[in-house]
Protein backbone atom coordinates (compact mmCIF):
# COMPACT_ATOMS: atom_id res chain seq x y z
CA UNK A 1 71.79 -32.80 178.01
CA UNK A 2 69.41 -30.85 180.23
CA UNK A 3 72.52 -29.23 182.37
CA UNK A 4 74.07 -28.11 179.09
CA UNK A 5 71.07 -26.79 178.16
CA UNK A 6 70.21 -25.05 181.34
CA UNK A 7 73.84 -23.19 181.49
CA UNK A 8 73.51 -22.10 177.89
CA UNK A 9 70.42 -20.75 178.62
CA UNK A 10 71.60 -18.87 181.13
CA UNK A 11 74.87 -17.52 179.99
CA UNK A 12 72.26 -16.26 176.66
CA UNK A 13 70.47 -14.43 178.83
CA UNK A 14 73.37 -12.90 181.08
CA UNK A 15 74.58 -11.87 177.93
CA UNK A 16 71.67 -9.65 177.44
CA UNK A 17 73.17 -5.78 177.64
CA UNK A 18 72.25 -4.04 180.92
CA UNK A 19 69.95 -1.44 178.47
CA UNK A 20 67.73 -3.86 177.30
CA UNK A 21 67.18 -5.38 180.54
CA UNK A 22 66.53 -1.46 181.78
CA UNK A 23 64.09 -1.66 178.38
CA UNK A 24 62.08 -4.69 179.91
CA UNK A 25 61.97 -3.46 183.14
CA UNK A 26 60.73 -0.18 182.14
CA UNK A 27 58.42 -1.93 179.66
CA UNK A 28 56.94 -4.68 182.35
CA UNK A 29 56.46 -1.55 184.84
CA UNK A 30 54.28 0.24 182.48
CA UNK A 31 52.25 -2.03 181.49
CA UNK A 32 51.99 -3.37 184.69
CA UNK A 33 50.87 0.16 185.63
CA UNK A 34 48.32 0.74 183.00
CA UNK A 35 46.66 -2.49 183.56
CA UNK A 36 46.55 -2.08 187.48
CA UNK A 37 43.89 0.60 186.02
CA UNK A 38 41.46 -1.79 185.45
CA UNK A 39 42.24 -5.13 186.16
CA UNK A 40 43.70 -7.41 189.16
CA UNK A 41 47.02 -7.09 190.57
CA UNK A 42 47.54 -11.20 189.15
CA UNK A 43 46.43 -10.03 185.91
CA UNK A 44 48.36 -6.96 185.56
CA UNK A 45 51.55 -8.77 186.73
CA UNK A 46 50.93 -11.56 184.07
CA UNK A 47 50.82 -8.98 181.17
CA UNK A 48 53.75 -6.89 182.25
CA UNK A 49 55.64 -10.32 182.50
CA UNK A 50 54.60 -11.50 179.49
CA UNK A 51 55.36 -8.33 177.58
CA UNK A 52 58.51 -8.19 179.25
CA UNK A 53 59.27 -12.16 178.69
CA UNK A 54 58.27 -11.71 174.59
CA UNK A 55 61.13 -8.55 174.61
CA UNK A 56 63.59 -10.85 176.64
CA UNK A 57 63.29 -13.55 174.05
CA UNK A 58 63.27 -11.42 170.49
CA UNK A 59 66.50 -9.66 172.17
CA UNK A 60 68.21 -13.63 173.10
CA UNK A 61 67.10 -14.52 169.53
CA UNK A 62 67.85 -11.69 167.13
CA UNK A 63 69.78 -8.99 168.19
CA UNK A 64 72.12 -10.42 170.93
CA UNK A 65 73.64 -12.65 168.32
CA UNK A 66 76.22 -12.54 165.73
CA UNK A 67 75.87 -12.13 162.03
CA UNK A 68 76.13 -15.87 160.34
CA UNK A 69 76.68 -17.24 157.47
CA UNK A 70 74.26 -19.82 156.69
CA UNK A 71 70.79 -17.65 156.96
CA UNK A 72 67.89 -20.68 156.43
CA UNK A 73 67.07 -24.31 156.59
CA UNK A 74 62.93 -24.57 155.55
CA UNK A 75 63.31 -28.89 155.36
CA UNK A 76 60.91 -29.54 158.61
CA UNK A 77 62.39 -31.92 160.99
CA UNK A 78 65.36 -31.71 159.48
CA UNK A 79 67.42 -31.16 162.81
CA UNK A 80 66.29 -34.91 163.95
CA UNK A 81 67.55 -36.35 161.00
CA UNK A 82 70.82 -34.51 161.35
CA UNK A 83 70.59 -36.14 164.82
CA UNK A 84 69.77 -39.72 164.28
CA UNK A 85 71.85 -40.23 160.88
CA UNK A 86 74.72 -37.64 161.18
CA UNK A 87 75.41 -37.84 164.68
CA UNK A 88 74.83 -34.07 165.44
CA UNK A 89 73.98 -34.11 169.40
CA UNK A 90 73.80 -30.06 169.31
CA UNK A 91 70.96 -30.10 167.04
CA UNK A 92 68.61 -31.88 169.60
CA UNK A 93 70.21 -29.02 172.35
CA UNK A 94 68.77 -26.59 170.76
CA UNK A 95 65.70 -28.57 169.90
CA UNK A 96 65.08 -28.87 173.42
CA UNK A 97 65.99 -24.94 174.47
CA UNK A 98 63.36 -23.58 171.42
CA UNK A 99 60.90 -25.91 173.58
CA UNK A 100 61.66 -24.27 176.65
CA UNK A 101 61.72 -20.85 175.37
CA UNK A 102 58.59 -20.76 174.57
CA UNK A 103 57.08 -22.60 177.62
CA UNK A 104 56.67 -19.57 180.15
CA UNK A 105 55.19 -17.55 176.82
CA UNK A 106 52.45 -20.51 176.43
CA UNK A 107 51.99 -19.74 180.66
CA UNK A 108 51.81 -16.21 180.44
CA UNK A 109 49.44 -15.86 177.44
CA UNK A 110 47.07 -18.54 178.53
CA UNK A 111 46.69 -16.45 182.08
CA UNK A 112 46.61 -13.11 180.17
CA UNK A 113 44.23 -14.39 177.55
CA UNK A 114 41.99 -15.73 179.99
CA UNK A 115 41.67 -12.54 181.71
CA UNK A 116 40.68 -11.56 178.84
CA UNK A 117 38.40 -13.98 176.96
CA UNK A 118 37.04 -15.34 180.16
CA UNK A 119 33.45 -16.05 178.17
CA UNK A 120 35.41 -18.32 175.61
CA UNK A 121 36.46 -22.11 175.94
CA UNK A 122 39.12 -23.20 177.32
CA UNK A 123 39.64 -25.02 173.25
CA UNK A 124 39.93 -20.88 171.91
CA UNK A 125 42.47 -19.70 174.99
CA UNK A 126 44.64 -22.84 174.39
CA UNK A 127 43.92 -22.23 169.99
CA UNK A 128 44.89 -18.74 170.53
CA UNK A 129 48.07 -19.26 172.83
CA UNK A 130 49.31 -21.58 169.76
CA UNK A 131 48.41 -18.63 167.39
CA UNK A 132 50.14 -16.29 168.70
CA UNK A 133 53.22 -18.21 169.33
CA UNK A 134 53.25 -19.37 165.56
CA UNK A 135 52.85 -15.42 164.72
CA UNK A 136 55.54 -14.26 167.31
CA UNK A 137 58.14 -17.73 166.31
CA UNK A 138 57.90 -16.64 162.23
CA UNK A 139 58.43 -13.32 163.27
CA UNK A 140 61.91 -13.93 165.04
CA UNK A 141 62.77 -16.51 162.22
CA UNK A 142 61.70 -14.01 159.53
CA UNK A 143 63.97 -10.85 161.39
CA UNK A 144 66.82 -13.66 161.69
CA UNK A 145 66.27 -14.59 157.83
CA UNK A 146 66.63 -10.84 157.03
CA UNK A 147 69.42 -9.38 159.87
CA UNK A 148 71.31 -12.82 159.08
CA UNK A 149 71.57 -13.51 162.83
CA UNK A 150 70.49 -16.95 163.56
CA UNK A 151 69.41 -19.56 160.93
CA UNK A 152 65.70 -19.15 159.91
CA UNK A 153 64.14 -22.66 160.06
CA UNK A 154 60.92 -24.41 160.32
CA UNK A 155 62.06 -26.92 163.03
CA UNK A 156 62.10 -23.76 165.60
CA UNK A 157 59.15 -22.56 164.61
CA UNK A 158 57.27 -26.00 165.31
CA UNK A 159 59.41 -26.18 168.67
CA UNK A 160 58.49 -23.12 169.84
CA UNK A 161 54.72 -24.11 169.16
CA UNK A 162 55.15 -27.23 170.96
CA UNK A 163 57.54 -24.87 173.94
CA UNK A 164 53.29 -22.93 174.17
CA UNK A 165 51.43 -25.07 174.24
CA UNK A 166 53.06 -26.67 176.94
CA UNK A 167 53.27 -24.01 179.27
CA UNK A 168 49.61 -23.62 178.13
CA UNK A 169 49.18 -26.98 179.19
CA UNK A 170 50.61 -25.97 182.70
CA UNK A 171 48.86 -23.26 183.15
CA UNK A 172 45.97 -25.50 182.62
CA UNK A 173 46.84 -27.76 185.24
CA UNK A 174 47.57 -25.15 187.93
CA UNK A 175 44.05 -23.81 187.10
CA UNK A 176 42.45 -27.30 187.76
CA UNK A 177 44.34 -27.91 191.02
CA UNK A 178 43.47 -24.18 192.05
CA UNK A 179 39.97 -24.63 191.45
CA UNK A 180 39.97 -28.00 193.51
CA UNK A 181 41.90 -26.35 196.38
CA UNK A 182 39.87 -23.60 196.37
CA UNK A 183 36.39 -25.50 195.88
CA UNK A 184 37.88 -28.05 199.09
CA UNK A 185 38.53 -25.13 201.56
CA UNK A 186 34.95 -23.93 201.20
């Protein structure tokens, strides 16, 4: 399942037309610029990425798809009951790629975040990194609802939480082991 997954992913995003990847690049090398003005080169590079990564993904989910038919599906969990007791396999595919999506967003927000609520806990950067994916993931599932390009559901939304806070998680982690490298070697 994960190989499927991986090469779908990856065909989606060398679908992506060569002006929106000029967008993004543009896009991550300005704000990349304007935040070398007063910040680190790390933190700079984390919000171009980010900014560029959020583009990436509302391009992949809106408007590099074609116009369905079926618009919605608001039954949560629905997709895992499709799975277990109508045998749909594809459901739990794209279960699995919502996760992922959203994992390097739940990285990059936690590390740009931080940089900028360095005062707050580590509970309100993690709180916040949810948020915001919960705000972005109805977003793309409202524009989908409206453009009719991808089905609007409440499963992706709660997958694309879980996809954050994961890479939150991560982030996390690397900080920890940083910190203990970095505390060892002095």
């Amino acid at each position: 399942m994960a190989r499927m997954a991986w090469s779908w992913f990856l065909l989606e995003i060398m679908a992506i037309k060569p002006t929106y990847w000029l967008i993004a690049t543009g896009v991550f090398g300005l704000v990349f610029l304007l935040s070398l003005i007063k910040t680190s080169i790390k933190v700079a590079l984390a919000r171009g990425l980010m900014i560029a990564y959020v583009f990436l993904m509302v391009i992949c989910t809106t408007l590099n798809r074609e116009i369905s038919a079926e618009t919605y599906n608001l039954v949560p969990f629905w997709s895992y009951r499709a799975y277990f007791f109508e045998g749909h396999k594809d459901v739990i595919t794209q279960a699995f790629l919502n996760v992922v999506m959203f994992i390097p967003y739940g990285a990059l927000c936690a590390a740009v975040v931080g940089s900028y609520f360095k005062s707050k806990s580590t509970a309100f950067n993690g709180t916040f990194t949810v948020i915001t994916a919960l705000i972005l993931s109805v977003a793309i599932e409202v524009t989908q609802l409206i453009t009719h390009k991808g089905l609007c559901e409440t499963d992706d939304v709660i997958h694309n939480a879980l996809g954050a806070l994961i890479g939150y998680s991560i982030w996390q982690l690397y900080r920890k082991i940083k910190y203990k490298h970095d505390a060892g070697t002095n």
